[in-house]
PDB file of N, CA and C in Angstrom:
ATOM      1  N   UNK A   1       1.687   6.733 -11.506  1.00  0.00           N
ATOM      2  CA  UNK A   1       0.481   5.976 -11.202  1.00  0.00           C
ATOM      3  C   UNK A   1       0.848   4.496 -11.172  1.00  0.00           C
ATOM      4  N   UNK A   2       0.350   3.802 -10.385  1.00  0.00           N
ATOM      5  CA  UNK A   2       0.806   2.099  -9.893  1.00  0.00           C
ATOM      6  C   UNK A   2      -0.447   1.398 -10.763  1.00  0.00           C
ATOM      7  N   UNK A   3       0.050   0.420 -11.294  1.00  0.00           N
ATOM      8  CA  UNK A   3      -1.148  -0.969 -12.204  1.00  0.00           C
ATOM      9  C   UNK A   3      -2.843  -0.320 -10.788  1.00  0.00           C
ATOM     10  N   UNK A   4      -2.551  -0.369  -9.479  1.00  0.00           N
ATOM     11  CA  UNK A   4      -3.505  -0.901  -8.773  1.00  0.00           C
ATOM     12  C   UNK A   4      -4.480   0.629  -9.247  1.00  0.00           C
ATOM     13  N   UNK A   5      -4.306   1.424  -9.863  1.00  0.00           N
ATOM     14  CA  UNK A   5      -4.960   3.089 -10.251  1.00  0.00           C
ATOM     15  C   UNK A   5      -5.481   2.724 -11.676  1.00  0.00           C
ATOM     16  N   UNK A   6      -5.031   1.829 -12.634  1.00  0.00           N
ATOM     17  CA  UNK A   6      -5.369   1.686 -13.653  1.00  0.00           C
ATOM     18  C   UNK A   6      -6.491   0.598 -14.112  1.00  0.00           C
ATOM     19  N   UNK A   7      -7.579   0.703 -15.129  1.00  0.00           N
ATOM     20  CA  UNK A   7      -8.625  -0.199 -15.579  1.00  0.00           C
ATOM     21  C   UNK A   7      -7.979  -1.373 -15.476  1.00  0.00           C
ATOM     22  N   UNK A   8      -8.701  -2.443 -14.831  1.00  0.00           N
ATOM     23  CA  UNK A   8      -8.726  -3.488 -15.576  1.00  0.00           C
ATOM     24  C   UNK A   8      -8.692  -4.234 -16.173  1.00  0.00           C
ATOM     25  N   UNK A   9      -8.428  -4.953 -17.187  1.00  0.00           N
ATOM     26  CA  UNK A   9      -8.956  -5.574 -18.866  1.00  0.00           C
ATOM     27  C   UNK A   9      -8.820  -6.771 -18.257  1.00  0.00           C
ATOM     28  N   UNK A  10     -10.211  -7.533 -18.777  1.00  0.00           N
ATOM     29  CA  UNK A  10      -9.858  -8.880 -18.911  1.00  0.00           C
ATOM     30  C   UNK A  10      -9.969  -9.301 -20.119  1.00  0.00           C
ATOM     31  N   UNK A  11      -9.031 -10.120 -20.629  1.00  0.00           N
ATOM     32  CA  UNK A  11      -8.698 -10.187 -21.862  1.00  0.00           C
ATOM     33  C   UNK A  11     -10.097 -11.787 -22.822  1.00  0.00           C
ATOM     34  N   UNK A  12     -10.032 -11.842 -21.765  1.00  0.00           N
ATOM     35  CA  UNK A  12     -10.654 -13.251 -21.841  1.00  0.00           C
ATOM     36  C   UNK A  12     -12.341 -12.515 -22.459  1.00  0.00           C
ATOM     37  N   UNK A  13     -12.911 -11.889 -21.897  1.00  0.00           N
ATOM     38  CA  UNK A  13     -14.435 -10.972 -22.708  1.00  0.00           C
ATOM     39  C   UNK A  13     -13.552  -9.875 -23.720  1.00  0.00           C
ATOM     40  N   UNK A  14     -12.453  -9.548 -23.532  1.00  0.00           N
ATOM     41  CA  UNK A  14     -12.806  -8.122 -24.743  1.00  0.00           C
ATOM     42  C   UNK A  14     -12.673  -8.242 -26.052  1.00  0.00           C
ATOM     43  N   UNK A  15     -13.395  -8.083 -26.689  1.00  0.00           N
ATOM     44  CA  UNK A  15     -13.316  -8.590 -28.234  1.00  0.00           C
ATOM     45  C   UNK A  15     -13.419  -7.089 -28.784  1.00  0.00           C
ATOM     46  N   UNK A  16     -12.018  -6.632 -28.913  1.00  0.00           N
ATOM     47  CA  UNK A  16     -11.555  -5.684 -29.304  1.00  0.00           C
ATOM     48  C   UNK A  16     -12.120  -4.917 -30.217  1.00  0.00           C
ATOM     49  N   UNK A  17     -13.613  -4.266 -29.475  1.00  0.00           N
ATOM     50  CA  UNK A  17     -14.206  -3.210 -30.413  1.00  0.00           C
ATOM     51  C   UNK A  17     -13.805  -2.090 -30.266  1.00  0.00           C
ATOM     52  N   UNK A  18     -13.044  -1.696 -29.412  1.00  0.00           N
ATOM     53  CA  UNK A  18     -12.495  -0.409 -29.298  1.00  0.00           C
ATOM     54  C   UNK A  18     -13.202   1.003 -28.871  1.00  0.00           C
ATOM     55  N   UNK A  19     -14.560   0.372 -28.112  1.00  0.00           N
ATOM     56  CA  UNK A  19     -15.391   1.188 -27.370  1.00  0.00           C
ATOM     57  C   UNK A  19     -14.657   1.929 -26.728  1.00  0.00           C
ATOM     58  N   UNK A  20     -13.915   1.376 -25.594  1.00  0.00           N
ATOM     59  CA  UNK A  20     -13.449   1.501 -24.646  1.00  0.00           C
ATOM     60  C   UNK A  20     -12.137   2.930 -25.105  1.00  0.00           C
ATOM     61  N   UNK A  21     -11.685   2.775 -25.886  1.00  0.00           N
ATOM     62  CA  UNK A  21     -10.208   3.505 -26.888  1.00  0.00           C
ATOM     63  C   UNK A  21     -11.113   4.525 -26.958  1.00  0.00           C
ATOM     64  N   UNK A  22     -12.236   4.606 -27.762  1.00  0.00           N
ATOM     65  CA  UNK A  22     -12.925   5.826 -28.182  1.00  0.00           C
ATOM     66  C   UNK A  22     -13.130   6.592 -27.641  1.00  0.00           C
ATOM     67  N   UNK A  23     -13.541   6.530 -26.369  1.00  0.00           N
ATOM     68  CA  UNK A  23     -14.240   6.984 -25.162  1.00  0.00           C
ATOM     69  C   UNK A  23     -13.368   7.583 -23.724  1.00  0.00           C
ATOM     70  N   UNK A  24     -12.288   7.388 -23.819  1.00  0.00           N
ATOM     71  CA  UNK A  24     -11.000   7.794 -23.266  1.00  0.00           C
ATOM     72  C   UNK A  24     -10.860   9.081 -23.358  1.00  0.00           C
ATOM     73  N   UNK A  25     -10.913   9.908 -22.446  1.00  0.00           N
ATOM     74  CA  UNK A  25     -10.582  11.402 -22.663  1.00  0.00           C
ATOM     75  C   UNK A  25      -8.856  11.851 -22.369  1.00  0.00           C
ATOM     76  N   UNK A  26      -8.507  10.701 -21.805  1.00  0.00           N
ATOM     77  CA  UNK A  26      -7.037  11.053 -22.083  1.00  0.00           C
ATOM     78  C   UNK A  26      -6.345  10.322 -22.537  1.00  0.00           C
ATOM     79  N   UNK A  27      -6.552   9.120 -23.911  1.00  0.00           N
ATOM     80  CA  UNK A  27      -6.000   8.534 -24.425  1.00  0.00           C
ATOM     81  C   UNK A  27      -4.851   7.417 -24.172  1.00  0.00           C
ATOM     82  N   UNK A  28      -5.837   6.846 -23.022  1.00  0.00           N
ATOM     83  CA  UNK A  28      -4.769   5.849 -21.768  1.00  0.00           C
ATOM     84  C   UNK A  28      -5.065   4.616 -22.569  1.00  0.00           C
ATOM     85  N   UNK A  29      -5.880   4.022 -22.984  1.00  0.00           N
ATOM     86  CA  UNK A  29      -6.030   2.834 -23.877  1.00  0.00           C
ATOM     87  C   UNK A  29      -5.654   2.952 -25.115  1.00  0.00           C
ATOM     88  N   UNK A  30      -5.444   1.679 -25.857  1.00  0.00           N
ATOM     89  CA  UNK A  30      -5.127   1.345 -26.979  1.00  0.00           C
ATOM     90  C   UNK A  30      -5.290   0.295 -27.654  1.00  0.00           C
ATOM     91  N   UNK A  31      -5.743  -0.490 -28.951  1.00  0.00           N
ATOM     92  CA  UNK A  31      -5.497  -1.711 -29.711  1.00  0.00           C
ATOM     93  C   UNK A  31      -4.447  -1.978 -30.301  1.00  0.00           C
ATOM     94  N   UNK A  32      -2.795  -2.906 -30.023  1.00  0.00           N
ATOM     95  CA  UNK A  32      -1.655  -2.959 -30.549  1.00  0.00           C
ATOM     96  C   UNK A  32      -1.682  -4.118 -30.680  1.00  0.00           C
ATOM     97  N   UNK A  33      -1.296  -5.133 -32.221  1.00  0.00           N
ATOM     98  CA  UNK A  33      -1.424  -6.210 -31.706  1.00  0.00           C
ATOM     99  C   UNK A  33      -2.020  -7.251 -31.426  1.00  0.00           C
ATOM    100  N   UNK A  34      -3.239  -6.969 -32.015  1.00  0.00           N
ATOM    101  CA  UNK A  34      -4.371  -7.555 -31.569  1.00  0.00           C
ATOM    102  C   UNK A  34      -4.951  -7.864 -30.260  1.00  0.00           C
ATOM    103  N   UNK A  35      -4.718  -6.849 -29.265  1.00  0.00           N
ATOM    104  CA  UNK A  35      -4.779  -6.947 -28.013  1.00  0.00           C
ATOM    105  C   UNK A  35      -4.914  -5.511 -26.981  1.00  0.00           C
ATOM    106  N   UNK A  36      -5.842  -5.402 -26.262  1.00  0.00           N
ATOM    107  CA  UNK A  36      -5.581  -3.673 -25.746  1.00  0.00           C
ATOM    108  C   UNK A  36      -4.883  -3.721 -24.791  1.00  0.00           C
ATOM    109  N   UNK A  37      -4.402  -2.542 -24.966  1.00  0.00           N
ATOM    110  CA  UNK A  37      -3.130  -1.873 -23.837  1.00  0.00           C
ATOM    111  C   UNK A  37      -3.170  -0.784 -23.023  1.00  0.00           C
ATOM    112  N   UNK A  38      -2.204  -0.653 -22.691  1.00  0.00           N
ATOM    113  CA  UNK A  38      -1.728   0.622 -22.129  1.00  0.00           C
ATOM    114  C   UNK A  38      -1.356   1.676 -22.691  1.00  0.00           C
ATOM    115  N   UNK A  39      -1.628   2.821 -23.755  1.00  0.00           N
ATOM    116  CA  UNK A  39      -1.256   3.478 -24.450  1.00  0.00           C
ATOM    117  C   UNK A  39      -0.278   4.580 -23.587  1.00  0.00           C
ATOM    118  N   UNK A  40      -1.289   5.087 -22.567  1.00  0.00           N
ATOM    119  CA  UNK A  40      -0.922   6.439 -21.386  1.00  0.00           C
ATOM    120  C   UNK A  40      -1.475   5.847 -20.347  1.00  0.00           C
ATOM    121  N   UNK A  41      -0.345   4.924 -19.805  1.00  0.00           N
ATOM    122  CA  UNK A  41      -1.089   5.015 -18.492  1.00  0.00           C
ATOM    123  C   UNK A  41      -0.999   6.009 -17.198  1.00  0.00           C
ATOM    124  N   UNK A  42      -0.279   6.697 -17.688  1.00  0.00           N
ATOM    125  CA  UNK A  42       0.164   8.070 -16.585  1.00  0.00           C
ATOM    126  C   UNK A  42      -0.663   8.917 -16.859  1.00  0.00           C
ATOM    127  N   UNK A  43      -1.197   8.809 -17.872  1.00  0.00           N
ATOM    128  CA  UNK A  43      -2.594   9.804 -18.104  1.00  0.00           C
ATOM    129  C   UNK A  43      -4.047   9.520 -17.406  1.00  0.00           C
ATOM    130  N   UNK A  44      -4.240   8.341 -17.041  1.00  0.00           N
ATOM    131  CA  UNK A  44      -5.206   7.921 -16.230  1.00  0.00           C
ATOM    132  C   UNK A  44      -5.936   8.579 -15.188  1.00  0.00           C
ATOM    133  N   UNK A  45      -7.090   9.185 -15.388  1.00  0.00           N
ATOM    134  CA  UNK A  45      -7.697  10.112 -14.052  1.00  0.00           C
ATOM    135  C   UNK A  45      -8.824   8.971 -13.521  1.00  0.00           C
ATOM    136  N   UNK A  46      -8.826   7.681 -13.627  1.00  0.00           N
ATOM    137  CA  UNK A  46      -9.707   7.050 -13.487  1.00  0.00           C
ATOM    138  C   UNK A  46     -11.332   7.579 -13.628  1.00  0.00           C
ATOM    139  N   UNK A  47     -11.275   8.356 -14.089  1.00  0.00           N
ATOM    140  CA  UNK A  47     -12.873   8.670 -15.177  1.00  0.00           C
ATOM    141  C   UNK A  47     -14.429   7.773 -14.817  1.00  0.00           C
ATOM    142  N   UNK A  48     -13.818   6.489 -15.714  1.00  0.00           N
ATOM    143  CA  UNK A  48     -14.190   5.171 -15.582  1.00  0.00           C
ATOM    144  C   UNK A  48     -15.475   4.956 -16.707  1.00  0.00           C
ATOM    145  N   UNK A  49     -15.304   6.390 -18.117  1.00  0.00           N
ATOM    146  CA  UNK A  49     -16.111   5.888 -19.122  1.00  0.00           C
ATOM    147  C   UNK A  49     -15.309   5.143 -19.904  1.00  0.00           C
ATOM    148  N   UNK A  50     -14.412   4.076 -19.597  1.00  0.00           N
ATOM    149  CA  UNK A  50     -13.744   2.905 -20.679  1.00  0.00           C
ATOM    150  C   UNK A  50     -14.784   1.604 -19.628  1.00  0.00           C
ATOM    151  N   UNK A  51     -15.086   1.597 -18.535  1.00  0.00           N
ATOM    152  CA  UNK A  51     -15.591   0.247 -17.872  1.00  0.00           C
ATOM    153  C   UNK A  51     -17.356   1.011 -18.511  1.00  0.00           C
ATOM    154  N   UNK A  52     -17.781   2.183 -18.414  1.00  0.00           N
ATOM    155  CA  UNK A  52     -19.261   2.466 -18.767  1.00  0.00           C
ATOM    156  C   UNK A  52     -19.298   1.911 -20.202  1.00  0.00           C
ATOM    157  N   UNK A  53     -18.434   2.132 -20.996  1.00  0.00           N
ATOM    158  CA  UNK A  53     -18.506   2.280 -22.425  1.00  0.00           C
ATOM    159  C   UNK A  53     -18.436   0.801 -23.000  1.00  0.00           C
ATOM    160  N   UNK A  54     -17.546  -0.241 -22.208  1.00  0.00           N
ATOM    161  CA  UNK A  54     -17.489  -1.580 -22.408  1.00  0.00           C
ATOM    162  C   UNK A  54     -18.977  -2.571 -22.938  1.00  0.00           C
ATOM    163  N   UNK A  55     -19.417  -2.770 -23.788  1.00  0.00           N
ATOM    164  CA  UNK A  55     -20.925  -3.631 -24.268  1.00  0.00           C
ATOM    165  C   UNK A  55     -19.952  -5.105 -23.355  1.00  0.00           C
ATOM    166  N   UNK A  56     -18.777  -5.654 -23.353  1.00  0.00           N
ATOM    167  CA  UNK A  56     -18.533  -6.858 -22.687  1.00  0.00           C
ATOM    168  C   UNK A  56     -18.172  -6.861 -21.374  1.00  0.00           C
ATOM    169  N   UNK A  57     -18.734  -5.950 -20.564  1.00  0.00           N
ATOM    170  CA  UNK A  57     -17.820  -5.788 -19.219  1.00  0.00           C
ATOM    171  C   UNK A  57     -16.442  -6.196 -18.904  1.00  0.00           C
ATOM    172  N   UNK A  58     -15.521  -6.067 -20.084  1.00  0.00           N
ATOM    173  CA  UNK A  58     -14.827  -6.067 -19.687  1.00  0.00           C
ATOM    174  C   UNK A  58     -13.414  -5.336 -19.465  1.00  0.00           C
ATOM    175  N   UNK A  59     -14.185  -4.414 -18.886  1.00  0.00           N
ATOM    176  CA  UNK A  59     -13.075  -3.283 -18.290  1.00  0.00           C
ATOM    177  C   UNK A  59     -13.465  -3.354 -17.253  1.00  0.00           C
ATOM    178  N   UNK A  60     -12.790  -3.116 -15.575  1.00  0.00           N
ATOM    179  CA  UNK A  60     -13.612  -2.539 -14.691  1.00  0.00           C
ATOM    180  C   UNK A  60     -11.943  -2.009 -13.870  1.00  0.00           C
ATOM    181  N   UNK A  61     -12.951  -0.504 -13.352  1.00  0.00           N
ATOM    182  CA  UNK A  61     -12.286   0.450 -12.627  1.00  0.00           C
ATOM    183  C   UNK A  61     -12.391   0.124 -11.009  1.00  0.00           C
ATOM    184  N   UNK A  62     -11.328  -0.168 -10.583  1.00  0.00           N
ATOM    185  CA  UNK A  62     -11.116  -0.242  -8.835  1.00  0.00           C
ATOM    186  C   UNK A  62     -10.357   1.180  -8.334  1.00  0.00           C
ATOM    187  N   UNK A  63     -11.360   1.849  -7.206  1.00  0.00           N
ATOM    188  CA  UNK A  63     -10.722   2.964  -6.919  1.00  0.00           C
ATOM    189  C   UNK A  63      -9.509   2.747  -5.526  1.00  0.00           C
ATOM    190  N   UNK A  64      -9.026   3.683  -5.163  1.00  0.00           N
ATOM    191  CA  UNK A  64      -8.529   3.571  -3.954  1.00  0.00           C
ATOM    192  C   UNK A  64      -8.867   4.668  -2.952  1.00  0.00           C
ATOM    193  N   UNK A  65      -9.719   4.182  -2.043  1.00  0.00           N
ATOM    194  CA  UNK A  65      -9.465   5.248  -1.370  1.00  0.00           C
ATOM    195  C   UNK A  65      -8.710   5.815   0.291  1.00  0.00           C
ATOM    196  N   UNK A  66      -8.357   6.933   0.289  1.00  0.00           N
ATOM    197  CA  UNK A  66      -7.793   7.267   1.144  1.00  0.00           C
ATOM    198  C   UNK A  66      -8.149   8.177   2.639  1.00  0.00           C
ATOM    199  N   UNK A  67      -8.156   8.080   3.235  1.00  0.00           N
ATOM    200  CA  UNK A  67      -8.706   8.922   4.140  1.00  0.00           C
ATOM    201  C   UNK A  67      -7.429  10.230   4.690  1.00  0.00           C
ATOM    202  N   UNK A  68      -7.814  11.393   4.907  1.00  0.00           N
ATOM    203  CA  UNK A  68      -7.192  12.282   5.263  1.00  0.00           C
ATOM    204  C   UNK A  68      -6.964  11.849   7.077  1.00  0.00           C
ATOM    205  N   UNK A  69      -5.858  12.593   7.367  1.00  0.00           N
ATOM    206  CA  UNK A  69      -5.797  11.802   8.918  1.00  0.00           C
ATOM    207  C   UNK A  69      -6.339  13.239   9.897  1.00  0.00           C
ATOM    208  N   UNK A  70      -6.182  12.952  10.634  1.00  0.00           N
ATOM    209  CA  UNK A  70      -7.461  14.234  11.801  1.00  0.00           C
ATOM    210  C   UNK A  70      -6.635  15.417  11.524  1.00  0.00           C
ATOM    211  N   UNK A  71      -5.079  15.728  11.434  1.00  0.00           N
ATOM    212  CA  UNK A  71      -4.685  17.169  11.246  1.00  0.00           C
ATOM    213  C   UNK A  71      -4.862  18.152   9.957  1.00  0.00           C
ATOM    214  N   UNK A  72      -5.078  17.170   9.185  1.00  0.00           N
ATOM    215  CA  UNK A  72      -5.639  17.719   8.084  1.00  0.00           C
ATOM    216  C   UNK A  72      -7.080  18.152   7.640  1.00  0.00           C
ATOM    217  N   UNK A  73      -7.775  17.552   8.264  1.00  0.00           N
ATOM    218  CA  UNK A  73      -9.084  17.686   8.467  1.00  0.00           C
ATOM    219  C   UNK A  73      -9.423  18.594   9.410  1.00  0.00           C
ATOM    220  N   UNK A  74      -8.729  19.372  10.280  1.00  0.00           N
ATOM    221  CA  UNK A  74      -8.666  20.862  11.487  1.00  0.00           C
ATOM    222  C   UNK A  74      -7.885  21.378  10.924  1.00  0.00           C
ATOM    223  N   UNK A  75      -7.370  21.255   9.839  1.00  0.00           N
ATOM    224  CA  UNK A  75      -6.501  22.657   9.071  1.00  0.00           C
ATOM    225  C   UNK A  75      -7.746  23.622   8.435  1.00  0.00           C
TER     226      UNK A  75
END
């Protein structure tokens, strides 16, 4: 998975309540440090209850999307 698949954080709003950690169903966040991280980021299904769960907005999930090209779409 590439940074551009993974949440957000802006560090500057999150005042490390650890909403966001709790609420993770695959344990991709973390508090190390005094600072959140990346715990799993290969675990990431982009979900996106760490940006719901945020009280500081500051998580937010950017998706990507892709379009299938026409032969796949007549398979």
């Amino acid at each position: 998975m590439t940074d551009l698949n993974l949440p957000v954080i802006d560090k500057e709003k999150c005042t490390l309540c650890g909403t966001c950690v709790e609420v993770c169903p695959e344990d991709v966040l973390a508090i190390t440090e005094e600072t959140l991280t990346y715990a799993n980021p290969d675990q990431c299904t982009m979900c996106t209850e760490c940006e719901a769960a945020c009280p500081e907005n500051a998580v937010a999930c950017y998706f990507q999307i892709g379009w299938a090209d026409d032969e796949v779409k007549n398979e």
